[in-house]
PDB file of N, CA and C in Angstrom:
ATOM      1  N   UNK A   1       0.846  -1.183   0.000  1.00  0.00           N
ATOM      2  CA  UNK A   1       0.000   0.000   0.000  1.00  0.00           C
ATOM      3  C   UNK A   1       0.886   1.239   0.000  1.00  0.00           C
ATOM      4  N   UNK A   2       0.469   2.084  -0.997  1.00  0.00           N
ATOM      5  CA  UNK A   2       1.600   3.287  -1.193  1.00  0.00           C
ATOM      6  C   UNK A   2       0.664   4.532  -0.081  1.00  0.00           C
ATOM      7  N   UNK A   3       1.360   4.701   1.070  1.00  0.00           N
ATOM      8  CA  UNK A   3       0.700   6.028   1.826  1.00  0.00           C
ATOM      9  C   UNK A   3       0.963   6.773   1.750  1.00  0.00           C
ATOM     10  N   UNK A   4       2.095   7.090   1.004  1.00  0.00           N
ATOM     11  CA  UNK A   4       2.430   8.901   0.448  1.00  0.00           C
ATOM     12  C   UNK A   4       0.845   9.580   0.502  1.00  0.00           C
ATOM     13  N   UNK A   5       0.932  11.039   1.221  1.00  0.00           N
ATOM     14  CA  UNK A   5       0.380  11.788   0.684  1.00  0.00           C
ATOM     15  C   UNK A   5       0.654  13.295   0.574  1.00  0.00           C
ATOM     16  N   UNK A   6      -0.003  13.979  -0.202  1.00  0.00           N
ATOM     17  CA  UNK A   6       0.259  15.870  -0.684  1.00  0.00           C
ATOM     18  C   UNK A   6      -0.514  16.199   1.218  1.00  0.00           C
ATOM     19  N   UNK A   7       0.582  16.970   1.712  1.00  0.00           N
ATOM     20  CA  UNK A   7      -0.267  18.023   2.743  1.00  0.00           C
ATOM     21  C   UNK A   7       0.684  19.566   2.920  1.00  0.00           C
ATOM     22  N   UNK A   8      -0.282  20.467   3.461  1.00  0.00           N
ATOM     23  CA  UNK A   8       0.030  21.565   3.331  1.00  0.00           C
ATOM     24  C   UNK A   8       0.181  22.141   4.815  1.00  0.00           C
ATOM     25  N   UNK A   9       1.781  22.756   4.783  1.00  0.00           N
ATOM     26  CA  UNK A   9       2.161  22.818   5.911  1.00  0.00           C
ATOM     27  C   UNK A   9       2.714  24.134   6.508  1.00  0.00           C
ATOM     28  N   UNK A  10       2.946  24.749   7.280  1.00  0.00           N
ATOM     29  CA  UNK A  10       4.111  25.676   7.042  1.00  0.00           C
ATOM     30  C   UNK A  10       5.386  25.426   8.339  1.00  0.00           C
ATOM     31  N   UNK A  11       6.596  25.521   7.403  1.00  0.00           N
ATOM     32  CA  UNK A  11       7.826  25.414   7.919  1.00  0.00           C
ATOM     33  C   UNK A  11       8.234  26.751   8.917  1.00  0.00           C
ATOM     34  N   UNK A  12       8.195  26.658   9.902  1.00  0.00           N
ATOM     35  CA  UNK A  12       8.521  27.881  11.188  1.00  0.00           C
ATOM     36  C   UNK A  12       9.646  28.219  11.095  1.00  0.00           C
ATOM     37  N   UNK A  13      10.352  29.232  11.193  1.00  0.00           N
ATOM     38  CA  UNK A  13      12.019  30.024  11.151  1.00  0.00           C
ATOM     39  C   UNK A  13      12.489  28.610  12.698  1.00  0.00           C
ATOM     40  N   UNK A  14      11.956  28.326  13.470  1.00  0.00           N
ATOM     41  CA  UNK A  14      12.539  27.824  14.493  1.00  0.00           C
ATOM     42  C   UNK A  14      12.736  26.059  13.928  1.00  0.00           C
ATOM     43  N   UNK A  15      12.317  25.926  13.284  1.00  0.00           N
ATOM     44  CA  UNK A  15      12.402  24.476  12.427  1.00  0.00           C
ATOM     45  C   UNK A  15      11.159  23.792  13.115  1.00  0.00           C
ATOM     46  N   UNK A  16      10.089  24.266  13.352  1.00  0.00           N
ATOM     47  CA  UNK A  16       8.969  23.442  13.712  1.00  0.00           C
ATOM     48  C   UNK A  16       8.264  23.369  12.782  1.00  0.00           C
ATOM     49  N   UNK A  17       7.444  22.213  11.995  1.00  0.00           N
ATOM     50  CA  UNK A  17       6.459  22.511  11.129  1.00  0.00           C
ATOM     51  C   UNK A  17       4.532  21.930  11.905  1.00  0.00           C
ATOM     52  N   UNK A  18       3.726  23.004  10.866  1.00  0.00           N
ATOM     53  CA  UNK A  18       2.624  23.016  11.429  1.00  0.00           C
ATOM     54  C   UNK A  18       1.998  22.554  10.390  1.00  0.00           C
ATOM     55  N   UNK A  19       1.421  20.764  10.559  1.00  0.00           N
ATOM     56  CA  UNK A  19       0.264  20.264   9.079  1.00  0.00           C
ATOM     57  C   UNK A  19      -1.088  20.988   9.369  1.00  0.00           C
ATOM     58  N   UNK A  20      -1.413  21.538   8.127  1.00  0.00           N
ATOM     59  CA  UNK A  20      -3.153  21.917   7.785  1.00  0.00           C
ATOM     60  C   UNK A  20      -4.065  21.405   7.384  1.00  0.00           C
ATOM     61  N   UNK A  21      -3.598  20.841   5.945  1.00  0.00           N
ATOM     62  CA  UNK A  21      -4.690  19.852   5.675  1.00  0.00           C
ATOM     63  C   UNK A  21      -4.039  18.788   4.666  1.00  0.00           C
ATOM     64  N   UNK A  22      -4.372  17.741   4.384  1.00  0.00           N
ATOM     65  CA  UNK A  22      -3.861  16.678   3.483  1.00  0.00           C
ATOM     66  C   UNK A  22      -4.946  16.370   3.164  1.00  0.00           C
ATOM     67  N   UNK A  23      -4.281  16.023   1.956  1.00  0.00           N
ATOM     68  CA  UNK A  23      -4.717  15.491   0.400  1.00  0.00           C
ATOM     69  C   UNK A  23      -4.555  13.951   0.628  1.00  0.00           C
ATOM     70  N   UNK A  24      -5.105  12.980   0.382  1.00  0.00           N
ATOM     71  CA  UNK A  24      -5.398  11.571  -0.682  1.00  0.00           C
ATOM     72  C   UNK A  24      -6.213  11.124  -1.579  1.00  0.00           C
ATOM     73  N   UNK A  25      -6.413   9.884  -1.848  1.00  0.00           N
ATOM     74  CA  UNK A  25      -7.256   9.588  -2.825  1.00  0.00           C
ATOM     75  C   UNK A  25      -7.950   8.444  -2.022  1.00  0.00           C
ATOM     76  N   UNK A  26      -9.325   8.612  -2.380  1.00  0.00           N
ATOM     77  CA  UNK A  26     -10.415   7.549  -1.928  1.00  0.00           C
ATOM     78  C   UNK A  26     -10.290   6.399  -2.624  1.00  0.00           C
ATOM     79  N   UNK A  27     -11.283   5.102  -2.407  1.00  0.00           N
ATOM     80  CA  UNK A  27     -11.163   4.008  -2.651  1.00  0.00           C
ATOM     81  C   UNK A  27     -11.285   4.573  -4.603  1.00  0.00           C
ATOM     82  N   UNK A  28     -12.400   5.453  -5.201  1.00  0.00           N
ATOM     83  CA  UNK A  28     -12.337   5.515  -6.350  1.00  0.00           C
ATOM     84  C   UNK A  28     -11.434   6.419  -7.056  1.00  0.00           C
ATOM     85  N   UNK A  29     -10.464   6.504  -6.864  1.00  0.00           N
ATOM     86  CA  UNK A  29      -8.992   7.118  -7.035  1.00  0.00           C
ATOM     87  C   UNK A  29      -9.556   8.763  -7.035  1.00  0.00           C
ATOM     88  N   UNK A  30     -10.581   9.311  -6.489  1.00  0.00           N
ATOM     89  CA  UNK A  30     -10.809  10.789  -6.217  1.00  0.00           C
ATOM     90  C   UNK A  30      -9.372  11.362  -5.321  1.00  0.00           C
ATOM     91  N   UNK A  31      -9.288  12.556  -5.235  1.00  0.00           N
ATOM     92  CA  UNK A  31      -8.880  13.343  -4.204  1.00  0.00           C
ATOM     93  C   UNK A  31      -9.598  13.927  -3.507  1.00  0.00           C
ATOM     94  N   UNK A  32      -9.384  13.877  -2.401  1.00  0.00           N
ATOM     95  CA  UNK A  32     -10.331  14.192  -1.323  1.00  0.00           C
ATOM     96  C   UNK A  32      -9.546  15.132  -0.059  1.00  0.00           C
ATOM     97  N   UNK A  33     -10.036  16.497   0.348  1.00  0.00           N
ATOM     98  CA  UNK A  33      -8.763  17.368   0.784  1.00  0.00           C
ATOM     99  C   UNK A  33      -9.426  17.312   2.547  1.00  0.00           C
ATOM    100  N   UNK A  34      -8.664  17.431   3.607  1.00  0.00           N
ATOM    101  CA  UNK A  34      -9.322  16.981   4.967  1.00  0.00           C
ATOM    102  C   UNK A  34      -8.544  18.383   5.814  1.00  0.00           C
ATOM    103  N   UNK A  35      -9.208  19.236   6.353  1.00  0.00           N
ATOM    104  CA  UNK A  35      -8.501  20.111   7.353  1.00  0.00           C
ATOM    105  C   UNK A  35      -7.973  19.154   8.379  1.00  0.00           C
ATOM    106  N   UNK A  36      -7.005  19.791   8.827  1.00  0.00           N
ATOM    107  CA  UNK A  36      -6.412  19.196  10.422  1.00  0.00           C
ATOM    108  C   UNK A  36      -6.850  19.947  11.554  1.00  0.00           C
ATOM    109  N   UNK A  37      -7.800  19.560  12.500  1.00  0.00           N
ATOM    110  CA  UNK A  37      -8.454  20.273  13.198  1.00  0.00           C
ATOM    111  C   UNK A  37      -7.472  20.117  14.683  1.00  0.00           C
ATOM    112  N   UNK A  38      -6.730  19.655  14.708  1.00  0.00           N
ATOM    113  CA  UNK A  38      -5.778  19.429  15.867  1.00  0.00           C
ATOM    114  C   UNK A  38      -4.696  18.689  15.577  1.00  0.00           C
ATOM    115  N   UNK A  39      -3.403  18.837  16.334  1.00  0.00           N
ATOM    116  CA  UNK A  39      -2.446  17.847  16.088  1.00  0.00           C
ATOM    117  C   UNK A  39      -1.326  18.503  17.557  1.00  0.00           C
ATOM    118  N   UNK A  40      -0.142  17.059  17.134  1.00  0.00           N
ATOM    119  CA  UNK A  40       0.914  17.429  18.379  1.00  0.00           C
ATOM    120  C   UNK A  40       1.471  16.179  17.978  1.00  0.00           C
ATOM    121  N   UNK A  41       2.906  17.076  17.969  1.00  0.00           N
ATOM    122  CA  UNK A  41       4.201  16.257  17.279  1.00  0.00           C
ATOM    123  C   UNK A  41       4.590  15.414  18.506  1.00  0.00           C
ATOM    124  N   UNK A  42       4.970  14.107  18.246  1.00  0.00           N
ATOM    125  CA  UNK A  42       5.749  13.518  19.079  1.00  0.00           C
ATOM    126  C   UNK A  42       6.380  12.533  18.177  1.00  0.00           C
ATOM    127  N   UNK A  43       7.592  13.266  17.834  1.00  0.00           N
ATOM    128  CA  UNK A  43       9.169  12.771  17.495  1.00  0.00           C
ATOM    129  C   UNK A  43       9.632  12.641  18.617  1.00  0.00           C
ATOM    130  N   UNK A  44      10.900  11.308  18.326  1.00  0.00           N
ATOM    131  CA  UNK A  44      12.058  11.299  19.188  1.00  0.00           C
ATOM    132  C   UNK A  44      12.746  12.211  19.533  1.00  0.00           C
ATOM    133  N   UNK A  45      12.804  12.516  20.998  1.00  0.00           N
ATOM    134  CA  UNK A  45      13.035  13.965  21.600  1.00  0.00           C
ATOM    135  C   UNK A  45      15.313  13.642  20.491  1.00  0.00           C
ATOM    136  N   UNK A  46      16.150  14.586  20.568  1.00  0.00           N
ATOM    137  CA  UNK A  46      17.250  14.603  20.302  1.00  0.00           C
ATOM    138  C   UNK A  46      17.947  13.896  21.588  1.00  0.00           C
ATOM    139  N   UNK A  47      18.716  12.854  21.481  1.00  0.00           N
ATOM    140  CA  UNK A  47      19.732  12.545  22.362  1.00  0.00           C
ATOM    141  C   UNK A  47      21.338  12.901  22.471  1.00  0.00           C
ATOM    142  N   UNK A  48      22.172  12.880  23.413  1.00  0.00           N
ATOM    143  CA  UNK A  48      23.100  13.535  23.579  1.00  0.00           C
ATOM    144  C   UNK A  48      24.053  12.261  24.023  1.00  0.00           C
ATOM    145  N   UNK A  49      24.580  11.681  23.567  1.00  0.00           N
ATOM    146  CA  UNK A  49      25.768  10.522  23.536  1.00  0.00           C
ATOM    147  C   UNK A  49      26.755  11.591  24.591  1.00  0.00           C
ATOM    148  N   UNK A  50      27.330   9.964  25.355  1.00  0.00           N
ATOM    149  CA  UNK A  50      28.663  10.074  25.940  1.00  0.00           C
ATOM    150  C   UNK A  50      29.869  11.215  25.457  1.00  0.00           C
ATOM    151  N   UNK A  51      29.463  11.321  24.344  1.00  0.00           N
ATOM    152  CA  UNK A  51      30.885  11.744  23.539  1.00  0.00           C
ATOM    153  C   UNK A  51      30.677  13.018  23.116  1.00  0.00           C
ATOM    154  N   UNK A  52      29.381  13.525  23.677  1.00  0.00           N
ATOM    155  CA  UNK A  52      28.704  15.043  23.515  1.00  0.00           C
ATOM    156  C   UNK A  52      28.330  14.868  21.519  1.00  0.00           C
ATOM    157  N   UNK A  53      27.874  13.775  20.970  1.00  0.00           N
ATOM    158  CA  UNK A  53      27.443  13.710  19.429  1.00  0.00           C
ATOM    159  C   UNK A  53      25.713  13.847  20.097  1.00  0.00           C
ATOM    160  N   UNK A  54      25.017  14.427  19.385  1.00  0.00           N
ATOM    161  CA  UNK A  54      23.557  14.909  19.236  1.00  0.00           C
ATOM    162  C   UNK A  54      22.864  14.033  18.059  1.00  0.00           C
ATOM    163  N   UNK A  55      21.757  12.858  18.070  1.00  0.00           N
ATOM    164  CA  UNK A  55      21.593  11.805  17.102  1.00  0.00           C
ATOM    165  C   UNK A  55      20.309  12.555  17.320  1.00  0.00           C
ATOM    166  N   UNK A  56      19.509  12.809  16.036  1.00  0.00           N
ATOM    167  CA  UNK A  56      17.863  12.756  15.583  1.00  0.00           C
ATOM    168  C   UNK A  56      17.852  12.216  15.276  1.00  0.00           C
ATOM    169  N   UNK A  57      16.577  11.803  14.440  1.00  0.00           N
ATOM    170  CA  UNK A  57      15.631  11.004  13.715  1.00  0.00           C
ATOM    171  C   UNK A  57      15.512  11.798  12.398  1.00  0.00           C
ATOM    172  N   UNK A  58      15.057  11.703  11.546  1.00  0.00           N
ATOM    173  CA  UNK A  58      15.174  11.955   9.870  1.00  0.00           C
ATOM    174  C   UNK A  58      13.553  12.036   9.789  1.00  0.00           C
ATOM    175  N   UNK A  59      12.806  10.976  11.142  1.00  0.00           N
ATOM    176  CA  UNK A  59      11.504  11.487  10.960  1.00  0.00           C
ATOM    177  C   UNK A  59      10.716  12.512  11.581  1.00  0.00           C
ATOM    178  N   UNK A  60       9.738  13.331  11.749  1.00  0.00           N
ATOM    179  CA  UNK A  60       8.792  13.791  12.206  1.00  0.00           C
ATOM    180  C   UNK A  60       7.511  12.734  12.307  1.00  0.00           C
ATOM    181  N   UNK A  61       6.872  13.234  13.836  1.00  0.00           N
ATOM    182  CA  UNK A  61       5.881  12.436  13.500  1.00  0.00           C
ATOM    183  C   UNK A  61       4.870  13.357  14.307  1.00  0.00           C
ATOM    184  N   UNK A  62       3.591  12.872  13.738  1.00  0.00           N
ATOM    185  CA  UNK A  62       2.284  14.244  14.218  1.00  0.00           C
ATOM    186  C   UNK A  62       1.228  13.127  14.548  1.00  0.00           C
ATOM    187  N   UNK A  63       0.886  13.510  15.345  1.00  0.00           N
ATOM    188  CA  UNK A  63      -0.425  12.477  15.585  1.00  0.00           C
ATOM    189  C   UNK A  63      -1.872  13.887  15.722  1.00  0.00           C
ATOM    190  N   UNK A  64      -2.840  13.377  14.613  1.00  0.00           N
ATOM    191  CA  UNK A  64      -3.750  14.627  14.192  1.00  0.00           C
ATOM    192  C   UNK A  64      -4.843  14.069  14.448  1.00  0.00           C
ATOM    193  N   UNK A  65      -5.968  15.001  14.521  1.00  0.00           N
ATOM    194  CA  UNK A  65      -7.477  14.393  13.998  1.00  0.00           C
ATOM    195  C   UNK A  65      -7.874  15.720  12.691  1.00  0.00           C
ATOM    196  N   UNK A  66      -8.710  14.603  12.122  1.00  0.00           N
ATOM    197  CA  UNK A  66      -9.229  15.002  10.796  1.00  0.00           C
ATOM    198  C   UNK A  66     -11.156  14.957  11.017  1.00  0.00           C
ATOM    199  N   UNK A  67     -11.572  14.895  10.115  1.00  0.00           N
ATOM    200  CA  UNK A  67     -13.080  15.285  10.476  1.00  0.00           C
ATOM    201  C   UNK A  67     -13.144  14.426   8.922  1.00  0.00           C
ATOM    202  N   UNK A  68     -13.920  13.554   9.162  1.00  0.00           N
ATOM    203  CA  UNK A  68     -14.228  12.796   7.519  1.00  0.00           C
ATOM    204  C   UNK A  68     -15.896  12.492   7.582  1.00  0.00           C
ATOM    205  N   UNK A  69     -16.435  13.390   6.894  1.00  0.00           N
ATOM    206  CA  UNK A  69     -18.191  13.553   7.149  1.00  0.00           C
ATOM    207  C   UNK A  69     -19.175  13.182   8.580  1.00  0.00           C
ATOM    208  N   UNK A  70     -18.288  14.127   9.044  1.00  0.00           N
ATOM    209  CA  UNK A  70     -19.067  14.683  10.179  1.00  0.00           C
ATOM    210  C   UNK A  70     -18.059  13.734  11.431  1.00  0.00           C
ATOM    211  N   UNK A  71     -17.298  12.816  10.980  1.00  0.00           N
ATOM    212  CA  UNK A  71     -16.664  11.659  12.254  1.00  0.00           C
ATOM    213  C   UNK A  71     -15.536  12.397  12.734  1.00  0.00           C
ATOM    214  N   UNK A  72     -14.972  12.640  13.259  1.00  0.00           N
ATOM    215  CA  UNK A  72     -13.776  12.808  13.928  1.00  0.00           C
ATOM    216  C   UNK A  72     -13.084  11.612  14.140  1.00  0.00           C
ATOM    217  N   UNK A  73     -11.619  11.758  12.888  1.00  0.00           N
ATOM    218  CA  UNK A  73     -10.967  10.487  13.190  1.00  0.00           C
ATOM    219  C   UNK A  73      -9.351  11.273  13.546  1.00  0.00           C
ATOM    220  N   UNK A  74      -9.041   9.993  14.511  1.00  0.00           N
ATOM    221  CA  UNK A  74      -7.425  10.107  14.389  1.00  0.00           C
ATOM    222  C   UNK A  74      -6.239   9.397  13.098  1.00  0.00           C
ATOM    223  N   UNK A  75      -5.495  10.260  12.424  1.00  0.00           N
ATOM    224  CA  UNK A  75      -4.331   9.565  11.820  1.00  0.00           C
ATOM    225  C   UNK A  75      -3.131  10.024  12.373  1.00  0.00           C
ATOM    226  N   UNK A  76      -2.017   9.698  12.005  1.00  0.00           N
ATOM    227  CA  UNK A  76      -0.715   9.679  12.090  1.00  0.00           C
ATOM    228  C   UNK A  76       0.144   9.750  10.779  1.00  0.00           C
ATOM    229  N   UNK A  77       0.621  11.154  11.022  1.00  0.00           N
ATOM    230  CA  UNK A  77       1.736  11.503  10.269  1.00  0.00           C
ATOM    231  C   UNK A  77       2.622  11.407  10.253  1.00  0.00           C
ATOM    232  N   UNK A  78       4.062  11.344   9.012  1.00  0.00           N
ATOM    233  CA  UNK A  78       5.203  10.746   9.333  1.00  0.00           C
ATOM    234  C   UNK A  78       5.954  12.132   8.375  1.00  0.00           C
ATOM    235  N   UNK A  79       6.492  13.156   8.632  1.00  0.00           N
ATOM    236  CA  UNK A  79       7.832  13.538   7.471  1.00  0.00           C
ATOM    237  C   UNK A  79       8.575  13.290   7.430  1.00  0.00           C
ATOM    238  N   UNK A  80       9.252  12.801   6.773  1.00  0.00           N
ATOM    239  CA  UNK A  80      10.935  12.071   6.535  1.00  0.00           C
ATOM    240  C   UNK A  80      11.826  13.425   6.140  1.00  0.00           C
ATOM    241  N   UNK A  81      12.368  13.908   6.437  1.00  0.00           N
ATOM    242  CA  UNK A  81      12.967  14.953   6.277  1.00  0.00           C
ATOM    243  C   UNK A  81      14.066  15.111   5.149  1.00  0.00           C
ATOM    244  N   UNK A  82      14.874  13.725   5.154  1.00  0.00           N
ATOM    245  CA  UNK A  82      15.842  13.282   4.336  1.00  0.00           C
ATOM    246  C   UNK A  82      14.764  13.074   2.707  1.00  0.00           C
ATOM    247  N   UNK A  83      14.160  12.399   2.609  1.00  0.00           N
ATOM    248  CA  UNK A  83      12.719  12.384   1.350  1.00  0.00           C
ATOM    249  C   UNK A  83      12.406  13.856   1.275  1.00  0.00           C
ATOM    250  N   UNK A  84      11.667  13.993   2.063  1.00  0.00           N
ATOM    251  CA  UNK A  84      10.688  14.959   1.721  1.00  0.00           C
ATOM    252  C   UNK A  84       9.590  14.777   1.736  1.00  0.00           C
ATOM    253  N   UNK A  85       9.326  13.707   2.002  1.00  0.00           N
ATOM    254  CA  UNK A  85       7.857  12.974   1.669  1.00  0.00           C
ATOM    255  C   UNK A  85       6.991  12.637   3.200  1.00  0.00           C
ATOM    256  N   UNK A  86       5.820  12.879   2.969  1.00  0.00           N
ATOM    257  CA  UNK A  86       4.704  12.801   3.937  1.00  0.00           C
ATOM    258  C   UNK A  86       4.202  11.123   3.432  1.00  0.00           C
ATOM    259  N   UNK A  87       3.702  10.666   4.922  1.00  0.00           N
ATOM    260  CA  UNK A  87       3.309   9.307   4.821  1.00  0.00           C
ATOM    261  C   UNK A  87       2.012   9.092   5.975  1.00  0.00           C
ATOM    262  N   UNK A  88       1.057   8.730   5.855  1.00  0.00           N
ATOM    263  CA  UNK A  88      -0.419   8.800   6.728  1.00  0.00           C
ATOM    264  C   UNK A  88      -0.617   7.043   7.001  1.00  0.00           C
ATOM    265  N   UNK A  89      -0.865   7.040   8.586  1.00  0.00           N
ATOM    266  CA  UNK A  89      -1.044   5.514   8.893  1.00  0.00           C
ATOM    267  C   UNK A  89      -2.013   5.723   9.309  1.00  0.00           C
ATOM    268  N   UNK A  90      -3.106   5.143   9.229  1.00  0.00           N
ATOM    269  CA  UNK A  90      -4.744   5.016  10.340  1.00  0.00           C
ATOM    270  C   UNK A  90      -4.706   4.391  11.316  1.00  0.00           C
TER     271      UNK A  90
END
């Protein structure tokens, strides 16, 4: 299953980003566009090795709710930073 999807975000001067709404396609290959009515990042906080080296993660991750005719659902977002690419798990 390919979960790429288009969402629209904006990148903060402090390097935080804020998702708005994403784009996929329904079972009949439509696009279908969903506001993000809430969200809150929880990436791997940065760790600090013995040796004073600082290791992230390459991912972001957002855990959101969306509103899909009238339901309030939760998904989970992924940015890969190294890609570029957005990825949505249910």
């Amino acid at each position: 299953m390919n979960n790429t999807i288009d969402v629209i975000c904006q990148h903060c001067r402090d390097g935080s980003i804020i998702p708005f709404k994403i784009r996929l396609q329904d079972d009949e290959q439509v696009y279908q566009t969903y506001n993000i009515r809430s969200y809150k990042e929880t990436s791997a906080p940065k760790v600090t090795l013995p040796n004073e080296a600082i290791v992230t993660s390459n991912i972001k991750r957002f855990d959101c709710t969306i509103e899909v005719f009238g339901v309030v659902k939760r998904v989970v977002l992924h940015y890969n930073k190294s890609q570029t690419t957005w990825n949505i798990y249910y």
